[in-house]
C-alpha atoms as a PDB file:
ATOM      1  CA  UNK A   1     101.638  94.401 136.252  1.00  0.00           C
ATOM      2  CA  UNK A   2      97.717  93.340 135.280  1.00  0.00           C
ATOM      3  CA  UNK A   3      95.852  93.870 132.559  1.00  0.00           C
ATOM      4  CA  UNK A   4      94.041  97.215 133.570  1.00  0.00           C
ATOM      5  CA  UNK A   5      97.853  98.526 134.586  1.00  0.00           C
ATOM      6  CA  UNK A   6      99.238  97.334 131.654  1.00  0.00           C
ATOM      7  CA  UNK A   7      96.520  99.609 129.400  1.00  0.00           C
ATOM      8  CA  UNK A   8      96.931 102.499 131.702  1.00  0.00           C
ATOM      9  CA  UNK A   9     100.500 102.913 130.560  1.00  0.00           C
ATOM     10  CA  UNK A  10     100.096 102.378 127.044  1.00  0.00           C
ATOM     11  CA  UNK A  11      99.335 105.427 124.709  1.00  0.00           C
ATOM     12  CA  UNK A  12      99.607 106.020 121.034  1.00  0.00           C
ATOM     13  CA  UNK A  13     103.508 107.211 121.146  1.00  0.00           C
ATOM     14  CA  UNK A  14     104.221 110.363 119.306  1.00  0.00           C
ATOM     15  CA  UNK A  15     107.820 110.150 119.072  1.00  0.00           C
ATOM     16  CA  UNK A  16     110.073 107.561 119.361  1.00  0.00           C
ATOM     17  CA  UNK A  17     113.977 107.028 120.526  1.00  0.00           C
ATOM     18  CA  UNK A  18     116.098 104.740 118.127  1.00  0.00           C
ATOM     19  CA  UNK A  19     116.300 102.330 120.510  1.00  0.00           C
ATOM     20  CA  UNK A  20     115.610  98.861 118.759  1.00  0.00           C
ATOM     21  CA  UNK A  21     113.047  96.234 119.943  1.00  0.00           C
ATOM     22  CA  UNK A  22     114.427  92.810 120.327  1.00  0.00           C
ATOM     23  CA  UNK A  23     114.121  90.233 117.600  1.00  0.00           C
ATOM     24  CA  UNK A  24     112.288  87.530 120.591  1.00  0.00           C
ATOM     25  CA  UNK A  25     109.751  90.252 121.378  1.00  0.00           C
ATOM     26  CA  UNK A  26     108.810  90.941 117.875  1.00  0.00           C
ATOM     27  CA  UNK A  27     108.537  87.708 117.398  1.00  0.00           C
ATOM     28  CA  UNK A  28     106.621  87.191 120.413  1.00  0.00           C
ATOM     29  CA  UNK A  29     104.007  90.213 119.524  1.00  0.00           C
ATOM     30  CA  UNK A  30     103.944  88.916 115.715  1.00  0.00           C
ATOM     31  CA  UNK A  31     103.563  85.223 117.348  1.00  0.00           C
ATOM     32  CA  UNK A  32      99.968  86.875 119.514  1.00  0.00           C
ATOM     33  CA  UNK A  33      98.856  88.366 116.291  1.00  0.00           C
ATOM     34  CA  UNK A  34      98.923  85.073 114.899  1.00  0.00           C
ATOM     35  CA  UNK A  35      96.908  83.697 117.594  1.00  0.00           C
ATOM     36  CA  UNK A  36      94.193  86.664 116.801  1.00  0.00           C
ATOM     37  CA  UNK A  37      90.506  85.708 116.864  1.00  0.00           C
ATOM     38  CA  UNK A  38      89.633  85.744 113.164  1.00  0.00           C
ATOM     39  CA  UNK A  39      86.206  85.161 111.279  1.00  0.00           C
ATOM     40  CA  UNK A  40      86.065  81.246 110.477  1.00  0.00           C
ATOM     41  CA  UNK A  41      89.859  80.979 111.335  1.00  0.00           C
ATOM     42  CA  UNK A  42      90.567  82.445 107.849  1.00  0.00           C
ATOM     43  CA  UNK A  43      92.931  84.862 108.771  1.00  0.00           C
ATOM     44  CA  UNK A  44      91.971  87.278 105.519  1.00  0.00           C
ATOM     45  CA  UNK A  45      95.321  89.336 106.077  1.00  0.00           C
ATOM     46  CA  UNK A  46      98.705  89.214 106.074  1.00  0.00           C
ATOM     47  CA  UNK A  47     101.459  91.281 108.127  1.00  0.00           C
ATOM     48  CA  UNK A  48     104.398  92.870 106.726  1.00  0.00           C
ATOM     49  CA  UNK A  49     107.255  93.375 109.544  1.00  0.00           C
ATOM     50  CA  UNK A  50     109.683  96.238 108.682  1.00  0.00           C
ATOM     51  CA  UNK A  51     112.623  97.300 110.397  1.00  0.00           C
ATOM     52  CA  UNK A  52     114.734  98.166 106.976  1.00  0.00           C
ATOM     53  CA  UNK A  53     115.579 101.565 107.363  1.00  0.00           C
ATOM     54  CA  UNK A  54     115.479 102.285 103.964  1.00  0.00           C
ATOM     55  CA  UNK A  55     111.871 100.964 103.084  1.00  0.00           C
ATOM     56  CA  UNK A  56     110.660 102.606 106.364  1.00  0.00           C
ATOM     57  CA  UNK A  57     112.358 106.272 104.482  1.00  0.00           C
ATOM     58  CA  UNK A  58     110.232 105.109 101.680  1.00  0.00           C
ATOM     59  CA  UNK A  59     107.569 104.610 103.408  1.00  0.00           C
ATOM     60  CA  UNK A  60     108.178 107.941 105.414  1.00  0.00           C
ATOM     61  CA  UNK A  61     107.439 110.431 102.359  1.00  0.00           C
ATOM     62  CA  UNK A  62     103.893 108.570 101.783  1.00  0.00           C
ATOM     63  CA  UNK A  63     102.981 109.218 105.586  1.00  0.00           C
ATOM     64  CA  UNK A  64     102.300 111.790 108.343  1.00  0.00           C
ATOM     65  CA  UNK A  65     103.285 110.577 110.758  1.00  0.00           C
ATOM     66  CA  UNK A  66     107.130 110.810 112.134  1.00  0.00           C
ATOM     67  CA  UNK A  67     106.779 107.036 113.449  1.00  0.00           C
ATOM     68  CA  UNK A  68     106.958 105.453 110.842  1.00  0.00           C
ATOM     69  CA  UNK A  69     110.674 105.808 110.525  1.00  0.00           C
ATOM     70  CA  UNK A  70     111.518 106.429 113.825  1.00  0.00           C
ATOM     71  CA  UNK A  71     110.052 102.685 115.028  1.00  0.00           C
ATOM     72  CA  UNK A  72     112.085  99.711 115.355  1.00  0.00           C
ATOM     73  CA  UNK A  73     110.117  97.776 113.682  1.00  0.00           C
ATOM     74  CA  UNK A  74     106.839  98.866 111.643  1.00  0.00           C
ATOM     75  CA  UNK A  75     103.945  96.673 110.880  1.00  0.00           C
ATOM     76  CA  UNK A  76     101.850  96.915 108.164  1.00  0.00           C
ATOM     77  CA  UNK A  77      98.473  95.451 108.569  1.00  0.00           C
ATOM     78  CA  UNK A  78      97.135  94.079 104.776  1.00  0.00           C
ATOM     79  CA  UNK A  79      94.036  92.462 103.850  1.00  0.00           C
ATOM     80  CA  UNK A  80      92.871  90.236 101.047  1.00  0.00           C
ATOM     81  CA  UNK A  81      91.454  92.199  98.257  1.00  0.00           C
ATOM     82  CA  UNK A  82      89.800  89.034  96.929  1.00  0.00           C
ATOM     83  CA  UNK A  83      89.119  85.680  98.859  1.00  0.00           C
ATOM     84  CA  UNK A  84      89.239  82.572  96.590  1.00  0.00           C
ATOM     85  CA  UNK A  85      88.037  78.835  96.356  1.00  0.00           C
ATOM     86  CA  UNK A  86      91.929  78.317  96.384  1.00  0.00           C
ATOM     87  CA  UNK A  87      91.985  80.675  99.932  1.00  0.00           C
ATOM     88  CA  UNK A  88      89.737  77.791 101.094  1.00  0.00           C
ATOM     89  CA  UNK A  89      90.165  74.618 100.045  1.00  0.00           C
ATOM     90  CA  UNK A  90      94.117  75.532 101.360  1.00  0.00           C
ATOM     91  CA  UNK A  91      92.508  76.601 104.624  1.00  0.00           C
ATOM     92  CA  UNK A  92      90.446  73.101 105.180  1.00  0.00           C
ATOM     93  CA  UNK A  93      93.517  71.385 104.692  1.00  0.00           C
ATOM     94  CA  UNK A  94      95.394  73.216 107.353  1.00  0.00           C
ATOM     95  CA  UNK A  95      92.258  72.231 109.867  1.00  0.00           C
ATOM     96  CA  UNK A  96      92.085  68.359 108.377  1.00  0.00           C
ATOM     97  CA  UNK A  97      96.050  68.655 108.955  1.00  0.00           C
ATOM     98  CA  UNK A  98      95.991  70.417 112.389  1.00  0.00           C
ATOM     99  CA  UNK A  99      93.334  68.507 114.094  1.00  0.00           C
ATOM    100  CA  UNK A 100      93.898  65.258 112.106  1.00  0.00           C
ATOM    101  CA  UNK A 101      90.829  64.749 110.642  1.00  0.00           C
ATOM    102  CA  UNK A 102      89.706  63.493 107.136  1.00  0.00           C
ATOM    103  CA  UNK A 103      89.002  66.655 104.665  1.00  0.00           C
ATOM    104  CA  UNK A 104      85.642  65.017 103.937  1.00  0.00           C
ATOM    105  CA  UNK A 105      84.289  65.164 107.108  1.00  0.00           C
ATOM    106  CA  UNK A 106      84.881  69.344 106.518  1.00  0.00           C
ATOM    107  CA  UNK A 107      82.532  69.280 103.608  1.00  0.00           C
ATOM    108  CA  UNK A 108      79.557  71.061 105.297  1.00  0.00           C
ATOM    109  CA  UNK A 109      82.106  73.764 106.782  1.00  0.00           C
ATOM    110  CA  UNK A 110      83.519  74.247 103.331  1.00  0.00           C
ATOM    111  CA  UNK A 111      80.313  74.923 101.484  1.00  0.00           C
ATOM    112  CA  UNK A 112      79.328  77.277 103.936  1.00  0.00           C
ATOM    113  CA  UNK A 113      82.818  79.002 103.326  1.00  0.00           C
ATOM    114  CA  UNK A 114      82.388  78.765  99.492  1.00  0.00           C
ATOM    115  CA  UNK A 115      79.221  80.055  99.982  1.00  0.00           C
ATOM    116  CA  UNK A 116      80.595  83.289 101.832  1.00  0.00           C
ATOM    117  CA  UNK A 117      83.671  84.393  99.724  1.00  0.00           C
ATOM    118  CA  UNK A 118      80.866  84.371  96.647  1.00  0.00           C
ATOM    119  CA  UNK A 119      79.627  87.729  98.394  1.00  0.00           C
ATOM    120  CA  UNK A 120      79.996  91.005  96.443  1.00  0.00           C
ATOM    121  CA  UNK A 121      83.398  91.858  96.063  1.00  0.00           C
ATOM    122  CA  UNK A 122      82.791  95.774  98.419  1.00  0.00           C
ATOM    123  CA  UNK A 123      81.719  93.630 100.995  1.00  0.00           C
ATOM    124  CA  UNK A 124      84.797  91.257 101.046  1.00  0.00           C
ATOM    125  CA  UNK A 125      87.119  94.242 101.168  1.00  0.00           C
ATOM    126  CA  UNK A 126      85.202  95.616 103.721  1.00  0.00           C
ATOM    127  CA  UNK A 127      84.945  92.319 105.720  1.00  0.00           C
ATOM    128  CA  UNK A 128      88.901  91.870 105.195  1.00  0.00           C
ATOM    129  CA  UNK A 129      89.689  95.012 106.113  1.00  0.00           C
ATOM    130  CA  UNK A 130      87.635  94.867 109.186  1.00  0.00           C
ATOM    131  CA  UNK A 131      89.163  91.772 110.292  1.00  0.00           C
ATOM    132  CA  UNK A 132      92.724  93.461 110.527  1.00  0.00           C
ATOM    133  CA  UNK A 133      92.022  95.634 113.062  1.00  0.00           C
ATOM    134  CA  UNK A 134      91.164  92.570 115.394  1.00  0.00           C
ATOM    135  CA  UNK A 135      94.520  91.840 114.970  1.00  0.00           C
ATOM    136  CA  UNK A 136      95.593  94.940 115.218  1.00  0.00           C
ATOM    137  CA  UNK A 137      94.249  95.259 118.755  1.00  0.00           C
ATOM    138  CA  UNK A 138      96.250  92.132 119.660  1.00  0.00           C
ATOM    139  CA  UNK A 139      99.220  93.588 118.909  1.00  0.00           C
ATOM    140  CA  UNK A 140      98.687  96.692 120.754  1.00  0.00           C
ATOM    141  CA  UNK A 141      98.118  95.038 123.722  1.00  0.00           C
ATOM    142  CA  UNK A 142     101.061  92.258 123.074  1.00  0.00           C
ATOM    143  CA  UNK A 143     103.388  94.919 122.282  1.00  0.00           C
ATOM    144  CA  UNK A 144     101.977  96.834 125.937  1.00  0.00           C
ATOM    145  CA  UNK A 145     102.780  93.432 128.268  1.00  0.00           C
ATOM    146  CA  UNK A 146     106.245  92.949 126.725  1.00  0.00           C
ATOM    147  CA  UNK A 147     106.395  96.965 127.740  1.00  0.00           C
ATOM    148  CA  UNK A 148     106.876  97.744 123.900  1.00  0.00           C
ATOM    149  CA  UNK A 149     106.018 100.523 122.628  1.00  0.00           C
ATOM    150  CA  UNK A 150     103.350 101.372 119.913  1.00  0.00           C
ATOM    151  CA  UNK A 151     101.698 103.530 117.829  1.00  0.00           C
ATOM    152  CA  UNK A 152      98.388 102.556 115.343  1.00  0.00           C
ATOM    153  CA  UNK A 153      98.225 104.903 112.226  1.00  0.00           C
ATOM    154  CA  UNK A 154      95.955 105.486 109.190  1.00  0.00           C
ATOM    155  CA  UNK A 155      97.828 108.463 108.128  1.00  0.00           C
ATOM    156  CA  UNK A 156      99.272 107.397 105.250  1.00  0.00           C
ATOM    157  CA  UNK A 157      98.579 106.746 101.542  1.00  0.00           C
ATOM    158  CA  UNK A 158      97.468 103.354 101.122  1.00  0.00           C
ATOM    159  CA  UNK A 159      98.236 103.174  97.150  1.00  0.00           C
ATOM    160  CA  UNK A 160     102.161 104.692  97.548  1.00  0.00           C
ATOM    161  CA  UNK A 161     101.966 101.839 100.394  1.00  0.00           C
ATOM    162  CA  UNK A 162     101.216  99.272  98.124  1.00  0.00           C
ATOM    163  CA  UNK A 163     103.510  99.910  95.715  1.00  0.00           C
ATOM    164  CA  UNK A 164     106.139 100.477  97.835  1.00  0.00           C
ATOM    165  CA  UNK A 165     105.533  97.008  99.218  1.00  0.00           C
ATOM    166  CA  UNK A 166     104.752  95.109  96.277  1.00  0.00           C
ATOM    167  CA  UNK A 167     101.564  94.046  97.713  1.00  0.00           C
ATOM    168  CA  UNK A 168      98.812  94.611  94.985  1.00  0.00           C
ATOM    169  CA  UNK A 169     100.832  91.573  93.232  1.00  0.00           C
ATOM    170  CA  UNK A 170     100.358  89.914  96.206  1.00  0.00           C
ATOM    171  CA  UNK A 171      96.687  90.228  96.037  1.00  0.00           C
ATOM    172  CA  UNK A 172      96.598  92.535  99.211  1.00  0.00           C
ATOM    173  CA  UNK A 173      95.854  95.787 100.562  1.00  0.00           C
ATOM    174  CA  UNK A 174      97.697  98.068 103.589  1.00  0.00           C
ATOM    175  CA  UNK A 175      94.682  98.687 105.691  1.00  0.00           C
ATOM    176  CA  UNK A 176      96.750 100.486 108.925  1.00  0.00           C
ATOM    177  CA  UNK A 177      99.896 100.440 110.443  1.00  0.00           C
ATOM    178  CA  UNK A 178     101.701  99.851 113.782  1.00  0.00           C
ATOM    179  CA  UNK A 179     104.732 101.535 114.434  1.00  0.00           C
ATOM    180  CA  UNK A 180     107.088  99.532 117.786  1.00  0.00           C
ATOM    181  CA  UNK A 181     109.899 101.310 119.586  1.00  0.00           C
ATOM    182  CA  UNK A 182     110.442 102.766 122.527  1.00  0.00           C
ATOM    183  CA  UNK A 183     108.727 106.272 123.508  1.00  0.00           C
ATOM    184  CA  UNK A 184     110.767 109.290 123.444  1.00  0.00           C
ATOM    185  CA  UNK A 185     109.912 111.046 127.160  1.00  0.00           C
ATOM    186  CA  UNK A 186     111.771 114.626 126.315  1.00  0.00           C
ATOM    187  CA  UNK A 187     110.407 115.207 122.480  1.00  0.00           C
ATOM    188  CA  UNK A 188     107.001 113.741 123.359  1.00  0.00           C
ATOM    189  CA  UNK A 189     104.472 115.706 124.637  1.00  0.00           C
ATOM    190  CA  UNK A 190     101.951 112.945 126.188  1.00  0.00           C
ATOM    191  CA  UNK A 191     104.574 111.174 127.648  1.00  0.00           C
ATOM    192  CA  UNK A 192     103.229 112.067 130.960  1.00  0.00           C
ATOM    193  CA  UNK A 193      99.971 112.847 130.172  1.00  0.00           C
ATOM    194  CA  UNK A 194      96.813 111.134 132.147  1.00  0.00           C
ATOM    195  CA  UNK A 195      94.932 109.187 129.932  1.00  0.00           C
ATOM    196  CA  UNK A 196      91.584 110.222 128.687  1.00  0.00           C
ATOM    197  CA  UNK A 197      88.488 108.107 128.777  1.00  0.00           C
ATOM    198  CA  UNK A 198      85.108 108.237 129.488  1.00  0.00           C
ATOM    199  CA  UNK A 199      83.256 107.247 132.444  1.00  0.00           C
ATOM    200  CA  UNK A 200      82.893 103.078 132.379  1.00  0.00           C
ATOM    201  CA  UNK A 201      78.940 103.912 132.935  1.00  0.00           C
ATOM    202  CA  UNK A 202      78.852 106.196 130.418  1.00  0.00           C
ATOM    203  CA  UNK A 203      80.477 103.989 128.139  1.00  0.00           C
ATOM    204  CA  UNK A 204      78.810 100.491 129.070  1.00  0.00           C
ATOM    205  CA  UNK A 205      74.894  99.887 128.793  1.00  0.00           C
ATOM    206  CA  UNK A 206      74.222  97.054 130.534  1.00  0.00           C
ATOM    207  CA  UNK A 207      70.873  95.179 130.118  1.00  0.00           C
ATOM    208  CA  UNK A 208      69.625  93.038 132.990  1.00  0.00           C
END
Protein backbone atom coordinates (compact mmCIF):
# COMPACT_ATOMS: atom_id res chain seq x y z
CA UNK A 1 0.00 0.00 0.00
CA UNK A 2 1.59 3.78 -0.77
CA UNK A 3 1.73 6.58 1.05
CA UNK A 4 -1.55 8.39 -0.15
CA UNK A 5 -3.38 4.73 0.57
CA UNK A 6 -1.83 4.36 3.63
CA UNK A 7 -3.40 8.03 4.92
CA UNK A 8 -6.67 7.26 3.34
CA UNK A 9 -7.22 4.48 5.82
CA UNK A 10 -6.04 6.06 8.81
CA UNK A 11 -8.54 8.10 11.03
CA UNK A 12 -8.50 9.30 14.56
CA UNK A 13 -10.06 5.87 16.13
CA UNK A 14 -12.89 6.39 18.48
CA UNK A 15 -12.99 3.14 20.07
CA UNK A 16 -10.72 0.57 20.35
CA UNK A 17 -10.79 -3.52 20.74
CA UNK A 18 -8.33 -4.94 23.47
CA UNK A 19 -6.41 -6.38 21.07
CA UNK A 20 -2.63 -5.65 21.96
CA UNK A 21 -0.02 -4.15 19.55
CA UNK A 22 3.13 -6.09 19.31
CA UNK A 23 6.17 -5.21 21.35
CA UNK A 24 8.47 -5.06 17.57
CA UNK A 25 5.90 -2.60 16.21
CA UNK A 26 5.94 -0.34 19.12
CA UNK A 27 9.22 -0.42 19.05
CA UNK A 28 9.38 0.15 15.48
CA UNK A 29 6.83 3.34 15.66
CA UNK A 30 8.77 4.60 18.95
CA UNK A 31 12.14 3.77 16.84
CA UNK A 32 10.49 6.52 13.68
CA UNK A 33 9.70 8.96 16.37
CA UNK A 34 13.17 8.90 17.25
CA UNK A 35 14.24 9.53 13.84
CA UNK A 36 11.73 12.78 13.88
CA UNK A 37 13.01 15.99 12.27
CA UNK A 38 13.72 18.16 15.31
CA UNK A 39 14.95 21.90 15.62
CA UNK A 40 18.94 21.71 15.81
CA UNK A 41 18.69 17.88 16.47
CA UNK A 42 17.80 18.74 20.11
CA UNK A 43 15.04 16.62 20.49
CA UNK A 44 13.34 19.07 23.39
CA UNK A 45 10.90 16.12 24.44
CA UNK A 46 10.69 13.00 25.75
CA UNK A 47 8.04 10.05 25.20
CA UNK A 48 6.44 8.12 27.83
CA UNK A 49 5.18 4.54 26.43
CA UNK A 50 2.29 3.09 28.52
CA UNK A 51 0.66 -0.07 28.23
CA UNK A 52 0.21 -0.61 32.28
CA UNK A 53 -3.27 -0.99 32.69
CA UNK A 54 -3.36 0.47 35.84
CA UNK A 55 -1.56 3.89 35.08
CA UNK A 56 -3.63 4.05 31.82
CA UNK A 57 -7.06 3.76 34.66
CA UNK A 58 -5.22 6.56 36.24
CA UNK A 59 -4.78 8.28 33.57
CA UNK A 60 -8.45 7.51 32.39
CA UNK A 61 -10.28 9.70 35.21
CA UNK A 62 -8.01 12.87 34.12
CA UNK A 63 -9.23 12.41 30.38
CA UNK A 64 -12.17 12.42 27.92
CA UNK A 65 -11.50 10.43 25.95
CA UNK A 66 -12.35 6.44 26.21
CA UNK A 67 -8.85 5.68 24.40
CA UNK A 68 -6.86 6.23 26.65
CA UNK A 69 -7.51 3.00 28.43
CA UNK A 70 -8.78 1.11 25.83
CA UNK A 71 -5.18 1.42 23.69
CA UNK A 72 -2.52 -1.03 23.80
CA UNK A 73 -0.14 1.09 24.32
CA UNK A 74 -0.53 5.01 25.04
CA UNK A 75 2.03 7.60 24.34
CA UNK A 76 2.47 10.56 26.03
CA UNK A 77 4.16 13.27 24.16
CA UNK A 78 6.31 15.68 26.93
CA UNK A 79 8.35 18.61 26.37
CA UNK A 80 11.14 20.36 28.19
CA UNK A 81 9.85 23.00 30.43
CA UNK A 82 13.34 24.51 30.60
CA UNK A 83 16.35 23.89 28.16
CA UNK A 84 19.79 24.13 29.88
CA UNK A 85 23.60 24.73 29.16
CA UNK A 86 23.73 21.08 30.58
CA UNK A 87 20.79 20.09 27.66
CA UNK A 88 23.63 21.26 25.36
CA UNK A 89 26.88 20.76 26.09
CA UNK A 90 25.37 16.80 26.54
CA UNK A 91 23.90 17.24 23.07
CA UNK A 92 27.43 18.37 21.32
CA UNK A 93 28.90 15.47 22.74
CA UNK A 94 26.46 13.06 21.27
CA UNK A 95 27.28 14.85 17.64
CA UNK A 96 31.35 14.95 18.44
CA UNK A 97 30.58 11.15 19.49
CA UNK A 98 28.25 10.21 16.56
CA UNK A 99 30.08 11.72 13.73
CA UNK A 100 33.56 11.42 15.35
CA UNK A 101 34.61 14.70 15.43
CA UNK A 102 36.57 16.82 18.03
CA UNK A 103 33.98 18.87 20.41
CA UNK A 104 36.03 21.96 19.56
CA UNK A 105 35.46 22.06 16.16
CA UNK A 106 31.41 22.39 17.46
CA UNK A 107 32.22 25.60 19.19
CA UNK A 108 30.46 27.98 16.72
CA UNK A 109 27.31 25.53 16.70
CA UNK A 110 27.30 25.58 20.46
CA UNK A 111 27.28 29.30 20.98
CA UNK A 112 24.64 29.67 18.65
CA UNK A 113 22.72 26.97 20.79
CA UNK A 114 23.67 28.74 24.09
CA UNK A 115 22.62 31.66 22.57
CA UNK A 116 19.00 30.23 21.82
CA UNK A 117 17.99 28.36 25.08
CA UNK A 118 18.82 32.06 26.80
CA UNK A 119 15.35 33.08 25.15
CA UNK A 120 12.45 33.98 27.48
CA UNK A 121 11.35 31.13 29.26
CA UNK A 122 7.16 31.44 27.37
CA UNK A 123 8.91 31.13 24.33
CA UNK A 124 10.92 27.92 25.18
CA UNK A 125 7.75 26.22 26.35
CA UNK A 126 6.14 27.25 23.45
CA UNK A 127 9.04 26.23 21.11
CA UNK A 128 9.19 22.73 23.07
CA UNK A 129 5.88 22.16 22.93
CA UNK A 130 5.68 22.88 19.31
CA UNK A 131 8.36 20.59 18.51
CA UNK A 132 6.32 17.51 19.89
CA UNK A 133 3.82 17.56 17.58
CA UNK A 134 6.49 17.00 14.73
CA UNK A 135 6.95 13.97 16.33
CA UNK A 136 3.77 13.38 16.91
CA UNK A 137 2.96 13.36 13.20
CA UNK A 138 5.67 10.70 12.76
CA UNK A 139 4.09 8.48 14.78
CA UNK A 140 0.78 8.78 13.28
CA UNK A 141 1.93 7.95 10.15
CA UNK A 142 4.48 5.05 11.53
CA UNK A 143 1.79 3.63 13.49
CA UNK A 144 -0.59 3.88 9.85
CA UNK A 145 2.25 1.75 7.61
CA UNK A 146 2.66 -0.93 10.30
CA UNK A 147 -1.47 -0.82 9.94
CA UNK A 148 -1.60 0.28 13.73
CA UNK A 149 -4.01 1.97 14.91
CA UNK A 150 -4.11 5.55 16.45
CA UNK A 151 -5.70 8.17 17.99
CA UNK A 152 -3.98 11.97 18.84
CA UNK A 153 -5.72 13.64 21.92
CA UNK A 154 -5.53 16.93 23.88
CA UNK A 155 -8.44 16.07 25.96
CA UNK A 156 -7.03 15.64 29.01
CA UNK A 157 -5.67 17.54 32.04
CA UNK A 158 -2.17 18.18 31.57
CA UNK A 159 -1.36 18.92 35.47
CA UNK A 160 -3.30 15.41 36.82
CA UNK A 161 -0.99 14.09 33.79
CA UNK A 162 2.00 15.21 35.24
CA UNK A 163 1.58 14.10 38.42
CA UNK A 164 0.39 11.00 37.57
CA UNK A 165 3.61 10.50 35.64
CA UNK A 166 6.06 12.00 37.78
CA UNK A 167 7.16 14.23 35.10
CA UNK A 168 7.35 17.84 36.59
CA UNK A 169 10.44 16.16 38.59
CA UNK A 170 11.59 15.24 35.48
CA UNK A 171 11.67 18.71 34.25
CA UNK A 172 8.85 17.99 31.61
CA UNK A 173 5.50 18.68 30.49
CA UNK A 174 2.55 16.23 28.74
CA UNK A 175 1.87 18.32 25.72
CA UNK A 176 -0.66 15.51 23.80
CA UNK A 177 -1.19 12.06 23.64
CA UNK A 178 -1.38 9.08 21.22
CA UNK A 179 -3.44 6.33 22.01
CA UNK A 180 -2.29 2.62 19.62
CA UNK A 181 -4.62 -0.34 19.29
CA UNK A 182 -6.62 -1.69 17.00
CA UNK A 183 -10.06 0.07 15.88
CA UNK A 184 -13.21 -1.30 17.12
CA UNK A 185 -15.50 -1.62 13.61
CA UNK A 186 -19.04 -2.44 15.56
CA UNK A 187 -18.80 0.31 18.60
CA UNK A 188 -17.19 2.88 16.29
CA UNK A 189 -19.09 5.03 14.39
CA UNK A 190 -16.42 6.34 11.64
CA UNK A 191 -15.20 3.12 11.11
CA UNK A 192 -16.52 3.27 7.67
CA UNK A 193 -16.83 6.66 7.22
CA UNK A 194 -15.20 8.56 3.98
CA UNK A 195 -12.72 10.80 5.02
CA UNK A 196 -13.19 14.48 4.99
CA UNK A 197 -10.83 16.95 3.43
CA UNK A 198 -10.76 19.81 1.49
CA UNK A 199 -10.13 20.26 -2.06
CA UNK A 200 -6.00 19.96 -2.66
CA UNK A 201 -6.54 23.51 -4.60
CA UNK A 202 -8.32 24.88 -2.05
CA UNK A 203 -5.91 23.88 0.38
CA UNK A 204 -2.49 24.52 -1.56
CA UNK A 205 -1.47 28.11 -2.90
CA UNK A 206 1.06 27.64 -5.11
CA UNK A 207 3.30 30.57 -6.27
CA UNK A 208 5.01 30.32 -9.65
Amino acid sequence: MNLIDTLNWRYAVKRMTSEKVSDEKVQEILEAINLTATSAGLQPYRVISISNPEIKQKLQAASFNPQISESSHLLIFAAYTHVSQAHIDEYISLVARTRNIPEENLADFKGKLSGFINMPEDFIKTWTAKQTYIALGTGIIAAANLKVDSTPMEGFDNAAFDEILGLKEKGLQSVVALALGYRDEAADVLAYAKKVRIPLEELTITLN
